[in-house]
C-alpha atoms as a PDB file:
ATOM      1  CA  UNK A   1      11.706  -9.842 -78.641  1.00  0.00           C
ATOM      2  CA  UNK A   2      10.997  -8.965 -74.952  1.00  0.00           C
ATOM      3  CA  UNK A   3      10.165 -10.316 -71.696  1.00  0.00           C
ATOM      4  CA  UNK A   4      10.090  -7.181 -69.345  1.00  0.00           C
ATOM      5  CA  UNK A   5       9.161  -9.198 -66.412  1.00  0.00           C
ATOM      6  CA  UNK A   6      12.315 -11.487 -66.541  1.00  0.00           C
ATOM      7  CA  UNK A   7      14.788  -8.657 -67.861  1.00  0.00           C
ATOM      8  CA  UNK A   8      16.867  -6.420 -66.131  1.00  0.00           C
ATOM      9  CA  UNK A   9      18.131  -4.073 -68.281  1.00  0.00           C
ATOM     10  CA  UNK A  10      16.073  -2.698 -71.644  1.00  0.00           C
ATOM     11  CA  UNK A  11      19.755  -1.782 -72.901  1.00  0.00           C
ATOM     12  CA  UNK A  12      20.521  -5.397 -73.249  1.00  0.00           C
ATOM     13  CA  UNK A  13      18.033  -7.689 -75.210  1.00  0.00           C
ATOM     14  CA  UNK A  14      16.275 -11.072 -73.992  1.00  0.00           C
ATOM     15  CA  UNK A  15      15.028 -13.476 -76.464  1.00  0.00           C
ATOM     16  CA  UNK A  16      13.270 -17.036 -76.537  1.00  0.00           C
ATOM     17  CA  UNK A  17      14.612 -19.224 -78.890  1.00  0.00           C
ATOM     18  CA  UNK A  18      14.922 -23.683 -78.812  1.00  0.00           C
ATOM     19  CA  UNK A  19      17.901 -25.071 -79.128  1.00  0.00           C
ATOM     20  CA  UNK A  20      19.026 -28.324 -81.593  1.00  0.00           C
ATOM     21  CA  UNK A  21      16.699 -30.545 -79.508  1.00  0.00           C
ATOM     22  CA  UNK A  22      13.567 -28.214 -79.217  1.00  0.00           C
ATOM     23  CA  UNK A  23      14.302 -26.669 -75.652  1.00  0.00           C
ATOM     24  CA  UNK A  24      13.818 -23.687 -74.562  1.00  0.00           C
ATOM     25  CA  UNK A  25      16.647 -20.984 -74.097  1.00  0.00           C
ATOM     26  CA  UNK A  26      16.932 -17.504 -73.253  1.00  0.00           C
ATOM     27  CA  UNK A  27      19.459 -15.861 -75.108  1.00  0.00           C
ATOM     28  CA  UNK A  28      20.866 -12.526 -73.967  1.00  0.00           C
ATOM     29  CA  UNK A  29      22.850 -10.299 -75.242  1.00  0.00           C
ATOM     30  CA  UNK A  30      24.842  -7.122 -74.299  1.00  0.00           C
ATOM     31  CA  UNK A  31      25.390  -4.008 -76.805  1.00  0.00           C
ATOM     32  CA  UNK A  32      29.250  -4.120 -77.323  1.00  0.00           C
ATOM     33  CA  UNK A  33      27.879  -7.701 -78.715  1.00  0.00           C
ATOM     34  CA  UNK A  34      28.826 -10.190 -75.831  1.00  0.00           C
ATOM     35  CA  UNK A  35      26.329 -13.209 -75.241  1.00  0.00           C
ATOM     36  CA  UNK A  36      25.215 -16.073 -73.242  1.00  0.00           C
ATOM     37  CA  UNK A  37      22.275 -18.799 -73.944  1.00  0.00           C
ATOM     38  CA  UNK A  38      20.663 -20.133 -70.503  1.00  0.00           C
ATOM     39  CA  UNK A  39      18.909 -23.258 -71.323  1.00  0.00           C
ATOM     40  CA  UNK A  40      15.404 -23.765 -69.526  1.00  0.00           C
ATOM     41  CA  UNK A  41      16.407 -27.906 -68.989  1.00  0.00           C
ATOM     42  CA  UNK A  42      18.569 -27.299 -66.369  1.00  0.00           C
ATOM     43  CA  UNK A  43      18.257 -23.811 -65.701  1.00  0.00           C
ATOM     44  CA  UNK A  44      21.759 -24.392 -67.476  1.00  0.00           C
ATOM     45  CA  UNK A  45      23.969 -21.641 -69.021  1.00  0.00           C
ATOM     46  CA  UNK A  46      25.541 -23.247 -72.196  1.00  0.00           C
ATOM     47  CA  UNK A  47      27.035 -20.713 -74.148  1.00  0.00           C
ATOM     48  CA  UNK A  48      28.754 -17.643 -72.788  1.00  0.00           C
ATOM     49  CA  UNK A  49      30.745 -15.295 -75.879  1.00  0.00           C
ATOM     50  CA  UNK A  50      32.579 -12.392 -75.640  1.00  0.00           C
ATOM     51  CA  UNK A  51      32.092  -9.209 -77.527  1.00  0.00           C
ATOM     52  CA  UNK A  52      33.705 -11.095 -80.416  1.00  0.00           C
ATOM     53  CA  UNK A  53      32.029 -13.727 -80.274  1.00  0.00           C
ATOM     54  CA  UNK A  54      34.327 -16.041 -79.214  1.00  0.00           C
ATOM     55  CA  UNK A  55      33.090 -18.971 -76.825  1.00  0.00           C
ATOM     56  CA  UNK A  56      34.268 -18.985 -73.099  1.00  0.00           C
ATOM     57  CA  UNK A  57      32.605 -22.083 -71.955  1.00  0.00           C
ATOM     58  CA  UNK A  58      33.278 -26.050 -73.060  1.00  0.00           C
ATOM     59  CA  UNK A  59      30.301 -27.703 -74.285  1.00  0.00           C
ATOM     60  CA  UNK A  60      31.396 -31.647 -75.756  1.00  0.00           C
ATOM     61  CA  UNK A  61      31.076 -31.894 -79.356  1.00  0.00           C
ATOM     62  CA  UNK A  62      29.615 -35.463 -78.595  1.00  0.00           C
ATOM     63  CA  UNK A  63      26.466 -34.332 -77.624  1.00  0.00           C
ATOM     64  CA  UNK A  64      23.375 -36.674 -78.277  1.00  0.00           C
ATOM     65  CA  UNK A  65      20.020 -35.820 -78.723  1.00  0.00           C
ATOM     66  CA  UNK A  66      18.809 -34.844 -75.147  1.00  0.00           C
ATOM     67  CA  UNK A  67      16.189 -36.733 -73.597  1.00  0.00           C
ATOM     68  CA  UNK A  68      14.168 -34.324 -70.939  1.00  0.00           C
ATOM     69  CA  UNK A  69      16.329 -36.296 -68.118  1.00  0.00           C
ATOM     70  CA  UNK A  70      19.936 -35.995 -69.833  1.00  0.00           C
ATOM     71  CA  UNK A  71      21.884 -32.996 -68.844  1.00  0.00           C
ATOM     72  CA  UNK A  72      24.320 -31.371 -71.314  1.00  0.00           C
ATOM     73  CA  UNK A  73      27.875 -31.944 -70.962  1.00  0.00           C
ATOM     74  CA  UNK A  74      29.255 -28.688 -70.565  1.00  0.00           C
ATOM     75  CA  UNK A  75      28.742 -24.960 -69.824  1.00  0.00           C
ATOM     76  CA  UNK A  76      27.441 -24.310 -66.251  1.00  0.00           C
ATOM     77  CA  UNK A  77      24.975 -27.780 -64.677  1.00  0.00           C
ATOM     78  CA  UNK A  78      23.358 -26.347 -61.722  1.00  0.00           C
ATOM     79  CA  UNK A  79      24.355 -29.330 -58.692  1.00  0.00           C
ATOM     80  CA  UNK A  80      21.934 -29.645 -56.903  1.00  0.00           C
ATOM     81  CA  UNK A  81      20.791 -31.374 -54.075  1.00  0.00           C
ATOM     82  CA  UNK A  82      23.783 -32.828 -54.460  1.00  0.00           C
ATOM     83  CA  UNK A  83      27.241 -32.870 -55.367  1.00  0.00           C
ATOM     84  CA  UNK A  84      28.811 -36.562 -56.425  1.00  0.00           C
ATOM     85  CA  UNK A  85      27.340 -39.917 -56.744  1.00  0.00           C
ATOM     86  CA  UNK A  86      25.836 -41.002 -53.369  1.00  0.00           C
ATOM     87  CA  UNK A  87      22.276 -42.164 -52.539  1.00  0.00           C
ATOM     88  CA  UNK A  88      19.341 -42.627 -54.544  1.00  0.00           C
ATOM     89  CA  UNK A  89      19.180 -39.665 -56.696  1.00  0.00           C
ATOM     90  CA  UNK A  90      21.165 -39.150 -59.888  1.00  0.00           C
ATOM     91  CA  UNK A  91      25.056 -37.804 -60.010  1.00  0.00           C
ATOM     92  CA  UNK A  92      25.161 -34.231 -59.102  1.00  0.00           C
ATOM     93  CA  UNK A  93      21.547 -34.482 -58.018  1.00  0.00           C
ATOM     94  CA  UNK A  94      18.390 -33.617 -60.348  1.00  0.00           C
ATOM     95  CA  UNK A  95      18.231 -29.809 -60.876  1.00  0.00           C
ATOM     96  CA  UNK A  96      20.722 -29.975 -63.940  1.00  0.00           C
ATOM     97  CA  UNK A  97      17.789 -32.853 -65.180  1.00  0.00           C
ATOM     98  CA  UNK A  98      14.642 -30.622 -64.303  1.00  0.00           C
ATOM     99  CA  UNK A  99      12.760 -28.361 -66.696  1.00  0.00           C
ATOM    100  CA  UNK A 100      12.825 -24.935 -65.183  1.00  0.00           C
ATOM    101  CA  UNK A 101      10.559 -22.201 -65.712  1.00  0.00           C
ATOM    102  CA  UNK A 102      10.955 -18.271 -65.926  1.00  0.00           C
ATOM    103  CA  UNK A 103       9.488 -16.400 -63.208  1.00  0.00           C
ATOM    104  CA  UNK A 104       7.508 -13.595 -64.417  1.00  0.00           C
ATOM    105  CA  UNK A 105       8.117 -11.389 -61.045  1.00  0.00           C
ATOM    106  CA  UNK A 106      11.590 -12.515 -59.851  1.00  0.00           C
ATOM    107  CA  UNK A 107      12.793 -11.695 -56.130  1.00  0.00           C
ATOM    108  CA  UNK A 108      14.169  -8.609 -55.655  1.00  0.00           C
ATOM    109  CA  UNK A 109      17.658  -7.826 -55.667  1.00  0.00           C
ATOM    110  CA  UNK A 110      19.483  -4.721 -54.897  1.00  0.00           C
ATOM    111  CA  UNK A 111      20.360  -2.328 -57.383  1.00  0.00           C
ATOM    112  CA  UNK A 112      23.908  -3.377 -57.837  1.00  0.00           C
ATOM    113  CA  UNK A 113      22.722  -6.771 -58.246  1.00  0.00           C
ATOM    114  CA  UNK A 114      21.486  -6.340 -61.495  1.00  0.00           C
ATOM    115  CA  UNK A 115      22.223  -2.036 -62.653  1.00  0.00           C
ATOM    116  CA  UNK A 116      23.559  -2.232 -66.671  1.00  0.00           C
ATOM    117  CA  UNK A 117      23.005  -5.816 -67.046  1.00  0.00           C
ATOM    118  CA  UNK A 118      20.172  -8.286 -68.802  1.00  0.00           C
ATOM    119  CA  UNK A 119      19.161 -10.806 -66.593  1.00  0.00           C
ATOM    120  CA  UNK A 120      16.425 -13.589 -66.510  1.00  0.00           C
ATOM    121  CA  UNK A 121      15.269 -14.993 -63.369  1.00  0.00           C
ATOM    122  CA  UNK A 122      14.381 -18.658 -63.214  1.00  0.00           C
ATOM    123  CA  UNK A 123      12.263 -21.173 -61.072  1.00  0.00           C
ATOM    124  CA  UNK A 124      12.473 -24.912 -60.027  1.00  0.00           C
ATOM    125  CA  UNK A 125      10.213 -26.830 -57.449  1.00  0.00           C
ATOM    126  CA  UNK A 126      10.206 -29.964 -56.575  1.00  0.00           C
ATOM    127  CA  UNK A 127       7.558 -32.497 -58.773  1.00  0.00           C
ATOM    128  CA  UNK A 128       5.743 -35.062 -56.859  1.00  0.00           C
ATOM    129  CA  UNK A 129       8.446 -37.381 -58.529  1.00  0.00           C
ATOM    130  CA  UNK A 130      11.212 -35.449 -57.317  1.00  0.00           C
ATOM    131  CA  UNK A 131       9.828 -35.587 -53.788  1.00  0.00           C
ATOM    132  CA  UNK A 132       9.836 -39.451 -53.759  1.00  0.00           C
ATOM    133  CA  UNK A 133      13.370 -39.827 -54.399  1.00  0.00           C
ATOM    134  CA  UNK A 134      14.230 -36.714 -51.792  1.00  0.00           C
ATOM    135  CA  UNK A 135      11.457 -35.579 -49.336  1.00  0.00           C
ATOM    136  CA  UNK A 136      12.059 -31.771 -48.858  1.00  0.00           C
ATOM    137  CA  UNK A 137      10.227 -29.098 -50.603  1.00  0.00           C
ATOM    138  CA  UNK A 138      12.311 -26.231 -51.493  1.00  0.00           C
ATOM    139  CA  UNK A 139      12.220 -23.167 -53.766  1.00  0.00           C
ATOM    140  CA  UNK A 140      15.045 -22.642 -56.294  1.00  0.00           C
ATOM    141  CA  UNK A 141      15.407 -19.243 -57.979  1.00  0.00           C
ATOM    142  CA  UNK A 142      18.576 -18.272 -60.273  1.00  0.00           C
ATOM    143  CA  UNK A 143      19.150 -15.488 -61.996  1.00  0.00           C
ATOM    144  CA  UNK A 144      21.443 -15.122 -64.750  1.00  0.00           C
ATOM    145  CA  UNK A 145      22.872 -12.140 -65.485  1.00  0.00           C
ATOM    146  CA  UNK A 146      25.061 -10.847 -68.715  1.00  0.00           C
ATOM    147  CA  UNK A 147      26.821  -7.418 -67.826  1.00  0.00           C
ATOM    148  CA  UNK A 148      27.451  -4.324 -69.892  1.00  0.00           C
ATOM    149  CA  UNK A 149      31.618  -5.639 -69.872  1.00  0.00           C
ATOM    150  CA  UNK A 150      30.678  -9.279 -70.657  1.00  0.00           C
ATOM    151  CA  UNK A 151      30.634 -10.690 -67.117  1.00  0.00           C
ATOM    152  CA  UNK A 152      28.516 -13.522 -66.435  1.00  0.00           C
ATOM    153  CA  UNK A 153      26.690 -13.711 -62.779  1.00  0.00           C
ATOM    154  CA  UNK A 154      24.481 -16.714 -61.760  1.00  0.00           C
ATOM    155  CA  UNK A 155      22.700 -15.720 -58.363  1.00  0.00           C
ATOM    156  CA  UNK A 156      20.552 -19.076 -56.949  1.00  0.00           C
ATOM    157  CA  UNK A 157      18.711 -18.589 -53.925  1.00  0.00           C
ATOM    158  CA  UNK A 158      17.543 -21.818 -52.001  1.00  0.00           C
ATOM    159  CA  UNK A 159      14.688 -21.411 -49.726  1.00  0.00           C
ATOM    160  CA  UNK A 160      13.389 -23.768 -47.404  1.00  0.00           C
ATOM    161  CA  UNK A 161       9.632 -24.691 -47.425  1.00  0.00           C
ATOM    162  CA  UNK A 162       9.481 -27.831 -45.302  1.00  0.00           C
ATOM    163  CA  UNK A 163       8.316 -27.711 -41.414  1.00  0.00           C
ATOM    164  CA  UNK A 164      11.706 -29.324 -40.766  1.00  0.00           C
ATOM    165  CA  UNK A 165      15.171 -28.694 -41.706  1.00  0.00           C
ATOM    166  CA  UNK A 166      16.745 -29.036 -45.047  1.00  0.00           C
ATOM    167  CA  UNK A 167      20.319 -30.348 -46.094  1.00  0.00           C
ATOM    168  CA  UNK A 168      22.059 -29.989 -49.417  1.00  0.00           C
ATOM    169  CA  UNK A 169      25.194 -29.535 -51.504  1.00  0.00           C
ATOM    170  CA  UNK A 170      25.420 -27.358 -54.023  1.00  0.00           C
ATOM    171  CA  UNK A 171      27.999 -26.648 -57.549  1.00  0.00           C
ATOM    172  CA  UNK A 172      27.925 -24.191 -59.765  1.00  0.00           C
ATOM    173  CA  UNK A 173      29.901 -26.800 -62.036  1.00  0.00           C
ATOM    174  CA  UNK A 174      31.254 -24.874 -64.416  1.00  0.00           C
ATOM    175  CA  UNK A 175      33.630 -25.702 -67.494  1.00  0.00           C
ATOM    176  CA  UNK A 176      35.417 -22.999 -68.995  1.00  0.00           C
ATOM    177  CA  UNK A 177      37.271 -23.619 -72.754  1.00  0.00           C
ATOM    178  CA  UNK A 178      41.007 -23.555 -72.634  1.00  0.00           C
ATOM    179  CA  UNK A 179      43.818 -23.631 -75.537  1.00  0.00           C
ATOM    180  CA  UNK A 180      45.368 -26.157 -73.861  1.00  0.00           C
ATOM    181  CA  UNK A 181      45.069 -27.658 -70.350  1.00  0.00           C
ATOM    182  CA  UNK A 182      48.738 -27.990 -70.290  1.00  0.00           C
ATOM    183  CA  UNK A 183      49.524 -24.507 -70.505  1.00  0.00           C
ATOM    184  CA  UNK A 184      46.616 -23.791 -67.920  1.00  0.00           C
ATOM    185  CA  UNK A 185      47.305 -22.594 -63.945  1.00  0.00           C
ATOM    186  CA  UNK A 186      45.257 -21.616 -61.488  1.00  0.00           C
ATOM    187  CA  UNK A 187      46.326 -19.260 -59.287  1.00  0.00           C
ATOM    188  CA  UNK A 188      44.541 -18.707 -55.793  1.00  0.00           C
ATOM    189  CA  UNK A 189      44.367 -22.069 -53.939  1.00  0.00           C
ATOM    190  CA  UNK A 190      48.453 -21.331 -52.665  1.00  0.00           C
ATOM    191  CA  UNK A 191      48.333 -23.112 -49.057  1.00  0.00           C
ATOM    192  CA  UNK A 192      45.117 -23.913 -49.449  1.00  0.00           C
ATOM    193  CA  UNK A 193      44.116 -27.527 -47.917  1.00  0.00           C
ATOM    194  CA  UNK A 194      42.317 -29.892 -50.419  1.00  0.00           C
ATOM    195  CA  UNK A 195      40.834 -33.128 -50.734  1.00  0.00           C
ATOM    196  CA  UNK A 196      42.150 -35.720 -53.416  1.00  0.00           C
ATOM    197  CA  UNK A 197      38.924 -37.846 -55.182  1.00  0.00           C
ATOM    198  CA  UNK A 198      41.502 -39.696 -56.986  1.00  0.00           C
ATOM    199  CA  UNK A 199      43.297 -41.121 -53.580  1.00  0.00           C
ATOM    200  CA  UNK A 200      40.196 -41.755 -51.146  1.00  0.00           C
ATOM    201  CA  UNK A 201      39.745 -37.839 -50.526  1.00  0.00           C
ATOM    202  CA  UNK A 202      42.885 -38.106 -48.592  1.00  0.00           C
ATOM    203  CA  UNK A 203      43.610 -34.072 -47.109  1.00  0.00           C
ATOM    204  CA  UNK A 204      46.161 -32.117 -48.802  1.00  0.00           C
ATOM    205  CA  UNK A 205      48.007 -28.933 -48.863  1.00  0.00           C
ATOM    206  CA  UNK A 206      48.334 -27.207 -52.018  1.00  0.00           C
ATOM    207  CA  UNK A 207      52.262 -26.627 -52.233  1.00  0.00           C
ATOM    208  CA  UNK A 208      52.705 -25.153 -55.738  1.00  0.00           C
ATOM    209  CA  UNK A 209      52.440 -21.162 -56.625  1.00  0.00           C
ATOM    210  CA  UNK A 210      49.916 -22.650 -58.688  1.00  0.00           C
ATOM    211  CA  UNK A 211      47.679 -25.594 -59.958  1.00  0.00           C
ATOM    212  CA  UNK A 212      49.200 -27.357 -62.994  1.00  0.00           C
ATOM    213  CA  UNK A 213      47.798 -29.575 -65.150  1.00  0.00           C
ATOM    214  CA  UNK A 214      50.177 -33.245 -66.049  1.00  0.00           C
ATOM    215  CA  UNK A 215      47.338 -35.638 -65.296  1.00  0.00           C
ATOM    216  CA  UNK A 216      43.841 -36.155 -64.357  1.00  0.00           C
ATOM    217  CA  UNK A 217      42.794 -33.662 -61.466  1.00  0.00           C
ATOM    218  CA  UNK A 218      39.865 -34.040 -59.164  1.00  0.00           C
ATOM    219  CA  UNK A 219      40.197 -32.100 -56.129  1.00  0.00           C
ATOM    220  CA  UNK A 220      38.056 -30.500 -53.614  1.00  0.00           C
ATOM    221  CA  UNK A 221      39.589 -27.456 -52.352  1.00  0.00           C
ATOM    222  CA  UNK A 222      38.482 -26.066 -48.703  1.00  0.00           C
ATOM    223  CA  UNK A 223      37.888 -22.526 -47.203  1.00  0.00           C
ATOM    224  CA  UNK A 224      39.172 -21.282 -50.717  1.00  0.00           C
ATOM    225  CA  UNK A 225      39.136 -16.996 -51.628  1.00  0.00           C
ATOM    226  CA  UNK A 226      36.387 -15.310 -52.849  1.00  0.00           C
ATOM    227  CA  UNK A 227      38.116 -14.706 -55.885  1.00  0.00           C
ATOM    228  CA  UNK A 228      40.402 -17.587 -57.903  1.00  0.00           C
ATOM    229  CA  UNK A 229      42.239 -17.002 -61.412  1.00  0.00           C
ATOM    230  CA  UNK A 230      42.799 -19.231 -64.081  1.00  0.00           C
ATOM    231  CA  UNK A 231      45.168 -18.613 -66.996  1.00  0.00           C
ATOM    232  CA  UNK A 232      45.281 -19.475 -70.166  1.00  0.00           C
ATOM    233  CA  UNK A 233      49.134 -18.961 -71.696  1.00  0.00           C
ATOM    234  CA  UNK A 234      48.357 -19.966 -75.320  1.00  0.00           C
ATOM    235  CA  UNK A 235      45.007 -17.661 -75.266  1.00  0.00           C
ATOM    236  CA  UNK A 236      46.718 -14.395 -73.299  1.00  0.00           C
ATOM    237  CA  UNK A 237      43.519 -14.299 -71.166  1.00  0.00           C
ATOM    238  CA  UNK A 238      42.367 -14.821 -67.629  1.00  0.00           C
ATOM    239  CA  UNK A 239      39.462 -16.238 -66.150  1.00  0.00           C
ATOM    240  CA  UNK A 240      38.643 -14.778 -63.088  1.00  0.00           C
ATOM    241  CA  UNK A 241      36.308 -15.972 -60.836  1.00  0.00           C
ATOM    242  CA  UNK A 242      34.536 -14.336 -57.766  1.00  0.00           C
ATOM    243  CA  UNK A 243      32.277 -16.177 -55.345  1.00  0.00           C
ATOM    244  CA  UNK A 244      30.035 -15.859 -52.414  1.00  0.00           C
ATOM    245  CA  UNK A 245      28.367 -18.062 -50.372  1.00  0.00           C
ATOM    246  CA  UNK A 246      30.632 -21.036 -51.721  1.00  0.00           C
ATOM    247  CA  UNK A 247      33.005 -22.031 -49.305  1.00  0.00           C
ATOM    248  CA  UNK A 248      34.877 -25.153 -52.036  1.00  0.00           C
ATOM    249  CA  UNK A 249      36.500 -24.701 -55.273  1.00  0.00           C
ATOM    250  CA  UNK A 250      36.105 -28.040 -56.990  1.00  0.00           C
ATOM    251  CA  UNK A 251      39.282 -28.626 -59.791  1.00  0.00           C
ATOM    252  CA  UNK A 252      38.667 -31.258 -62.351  1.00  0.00           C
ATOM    253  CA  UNK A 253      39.970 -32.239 -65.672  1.00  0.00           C
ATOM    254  CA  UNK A 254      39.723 -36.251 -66.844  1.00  0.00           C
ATOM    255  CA  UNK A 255      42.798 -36.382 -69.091  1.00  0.00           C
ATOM    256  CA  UNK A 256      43.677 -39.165 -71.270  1.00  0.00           C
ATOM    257  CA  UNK A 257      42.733 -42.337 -70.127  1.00  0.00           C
ATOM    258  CA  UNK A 258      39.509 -41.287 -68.445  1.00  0.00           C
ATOM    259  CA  UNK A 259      38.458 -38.987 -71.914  1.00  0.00           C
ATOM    260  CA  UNK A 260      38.100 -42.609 -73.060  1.00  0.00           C
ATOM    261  CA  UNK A 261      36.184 -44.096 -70.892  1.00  0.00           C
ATOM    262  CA  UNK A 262      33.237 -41.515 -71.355  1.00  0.00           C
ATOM    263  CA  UNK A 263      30.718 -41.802 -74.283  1.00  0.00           C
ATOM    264  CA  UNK A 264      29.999 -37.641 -74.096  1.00  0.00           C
ATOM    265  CA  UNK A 265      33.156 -36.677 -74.043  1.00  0.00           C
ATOM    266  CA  UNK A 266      35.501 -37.171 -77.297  1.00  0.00           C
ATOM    267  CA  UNK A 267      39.200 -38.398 -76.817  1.00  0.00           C
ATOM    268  CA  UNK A 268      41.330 -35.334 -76.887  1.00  0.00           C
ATOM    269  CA  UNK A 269      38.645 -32.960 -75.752  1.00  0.00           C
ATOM    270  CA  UNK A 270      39.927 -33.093 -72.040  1.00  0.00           C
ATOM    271  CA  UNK A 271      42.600 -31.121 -73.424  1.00  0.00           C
ATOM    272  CA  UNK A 272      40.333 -27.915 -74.389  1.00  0.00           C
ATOM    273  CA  UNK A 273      38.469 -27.602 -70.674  1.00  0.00           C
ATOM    274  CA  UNK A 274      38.997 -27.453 -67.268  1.00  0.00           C
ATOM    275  CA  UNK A 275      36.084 -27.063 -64.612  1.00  0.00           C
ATOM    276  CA  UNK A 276      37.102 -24.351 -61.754  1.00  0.00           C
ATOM    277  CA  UNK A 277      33.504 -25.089 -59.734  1.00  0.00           C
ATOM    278  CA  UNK A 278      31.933 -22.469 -56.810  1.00  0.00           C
ATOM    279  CA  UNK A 279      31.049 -24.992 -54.496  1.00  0.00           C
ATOM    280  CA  UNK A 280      29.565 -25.994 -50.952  1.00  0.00           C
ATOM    281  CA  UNK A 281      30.225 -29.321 -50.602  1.00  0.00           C
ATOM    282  CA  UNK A 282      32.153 -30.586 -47.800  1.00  0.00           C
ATOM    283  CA  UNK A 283      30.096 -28.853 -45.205  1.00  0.00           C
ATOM    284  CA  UNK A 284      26.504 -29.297 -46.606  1.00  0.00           C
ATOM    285  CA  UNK A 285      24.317 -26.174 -46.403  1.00  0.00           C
ATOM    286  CA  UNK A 286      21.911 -26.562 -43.734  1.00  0.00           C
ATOM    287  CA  UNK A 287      17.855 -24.134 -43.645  1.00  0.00           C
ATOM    288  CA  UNK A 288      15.391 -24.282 -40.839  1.00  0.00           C
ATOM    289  CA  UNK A 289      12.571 -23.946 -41.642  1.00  0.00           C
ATOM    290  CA  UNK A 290      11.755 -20.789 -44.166  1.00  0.00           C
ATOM    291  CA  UNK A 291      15.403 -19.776 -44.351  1.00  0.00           C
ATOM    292  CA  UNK A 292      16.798 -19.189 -47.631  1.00  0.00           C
ATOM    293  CA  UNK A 293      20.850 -19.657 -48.513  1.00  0.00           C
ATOM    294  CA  UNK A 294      22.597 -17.520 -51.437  1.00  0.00           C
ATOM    295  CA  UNK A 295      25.397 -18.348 -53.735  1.00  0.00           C
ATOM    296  CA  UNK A 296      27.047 -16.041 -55.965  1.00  0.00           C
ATOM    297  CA  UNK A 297      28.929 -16.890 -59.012  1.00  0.00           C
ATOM    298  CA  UNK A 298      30.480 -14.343 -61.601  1.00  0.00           C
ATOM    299  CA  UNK A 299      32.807 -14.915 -64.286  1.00  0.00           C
ATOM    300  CA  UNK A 300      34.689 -12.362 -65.812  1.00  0.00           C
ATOM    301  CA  UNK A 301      37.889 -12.422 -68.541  1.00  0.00           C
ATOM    302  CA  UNK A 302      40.785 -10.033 -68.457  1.00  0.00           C
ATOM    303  CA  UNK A 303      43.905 -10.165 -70.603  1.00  0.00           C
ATOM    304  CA  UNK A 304      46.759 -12.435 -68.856  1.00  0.00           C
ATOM    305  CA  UNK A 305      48.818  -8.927 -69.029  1.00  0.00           C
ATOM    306  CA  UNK A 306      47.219  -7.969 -65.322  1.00  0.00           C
ATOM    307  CA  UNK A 307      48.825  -9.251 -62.468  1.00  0.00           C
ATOM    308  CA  UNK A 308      47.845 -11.344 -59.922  1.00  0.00           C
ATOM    309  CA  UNK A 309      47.550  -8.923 -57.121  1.00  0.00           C
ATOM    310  CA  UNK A 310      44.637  -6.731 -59.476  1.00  0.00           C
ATOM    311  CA  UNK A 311      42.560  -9.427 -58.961  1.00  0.00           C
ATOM    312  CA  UNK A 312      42.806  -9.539 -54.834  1.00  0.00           C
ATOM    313  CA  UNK A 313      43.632 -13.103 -54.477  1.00  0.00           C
END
């Protein structure tokens, strides 16, 4: 079933189905059979499958029946106006909490933006309840996109609707599924300065070839490349990851003892995920008035046989 306004491609299909709790998703899919489910709460990509069908993101097997507020613990939360716990409003702000809705004529793009791929573009302003807790009107749009090769693009577009100016943070916090996060490295952030959440955001430089996994991890990393890889040994496949617009590369994994400690998140799941985030965080994003920002996300996965310089890190 069809939605031409929202779609992008009438090679790839776009349907509306509701997920285990009665939400609305979009589901699209590619022909060489590759696949990813956008959830309307949220705006939230939650499942992402390659041509075989095999799942690329981590979604907790401990999830409980969602309340309109509760965000799902995995795939891709949207963080927005914030990234972290500060303030009044909710951890990673309220988008990931919201109820979007799909904008029958979506902004345009330009043709490489969306040429061979299904796409549906989505919508979130602020409620009057919303605008209590955080007094600037804005205008979110993402687009999702699912490519003829399986690549996954989220495109969200912030504009500015306020008579003054408008501060946020922003993640695109996304948790891709590993064999094992001890056989995981991420290559890309060589040199690259980061702060440490687990030691007072203390500044660091990244000294390995690579980012290893031996404990919990949760790192802000600053002025990162466009493009960052992360390999999975046990799998034989690469997650690579270009950005725009994202300045931070947020690297998190919980481990052990903090796996226990959260009621979402089973015991020994830590070991199946890592989050590898798109991020502007450190230096909030700053719109005068009517300005709009853009960040650009896409994931794609390539066998672990390429080498590092194909991916111009």
């Amino acid at each position: 079933m069809g939605h031409p306004a929202a779609i992008c491609d009438v090679k790839s299909t776009f349907e509306m189905t509701k997920d285990r709790n009665g939400i609305d998703q979009v589901v699209l899919r590619n022909p060489q059979g590759a696949s990813a489910k956008v959830s309307l709460q949220g705006g939230q990509v939650t499942s992402w499958r390659n041509e075989k069908g095999e799942e690329l993101l981590f979604t907790s097997s401990k999830q409980a029946i969602l309340k309109p507020s509760k965000a799902i613990h995995g795939g891709i939360p949207i963080c927005f106006p914030q990234f972290g716990n500060c303030g009044s409003l909710d951890q990673h702000g309220f988008a990931k909490n919201k109820l979007w809705t799909i904008e029958e004529n979506g902004p345009h793009l330009q043709p490489n933006d969306f040429n061979g791929k299904g796409c549906v573009d989505l919508l979130l302003k602020p409620s009057e309840e919303d605008l209590k807790c955080w007094p600037y009107s804005f205008e979110f749009r993402l687009r999702v996109l699912l490519g003829v090769d399986g690549d996954l693009i989220l495109i969200s577009r912030v504009r500015n609707v306020n008579s003054k100016p408008l501060t946020f943070s922003f993640a695109y916090h996304t948790y891709l599924l590993v064999s094992d996060i001890s056989e995981v490295r991420i290559e890309g952030l060589e040199t690259v300065d980061y702060l440490d959440n687990l030691r007072q955001r203390e500044r660091f430089t990244e000294q390995g070839d690579a980012v290893t996994f031996e404990s919990e991890v949760d790192r802000v990393y600053l002025h990162c490349p466009n493009v960052i890889a992360v390999l999975d040994h046990e799998k034989k496949r690469t997650y690579v990851i270009r950005k725009e617009g994202l300045p931070d590369v947020v690297v998190w994994n919980p481990w052990e003892r903090k796996s226990k400690s959260m009621a979402d998140l089973a015991d020994e799941e830590y070991k199946q995920m890592v989050c590898v985030d798109g991020a502007a965080i450190v230096k909030p994003i700053t719109l005068k008035p009517g300005e709009e920002w853009t960040g650009r996300l896409q994931l794609l996965v390539v066998p672990s046989t390429f080498c590092s310089e194909q991916f111009d890190l």
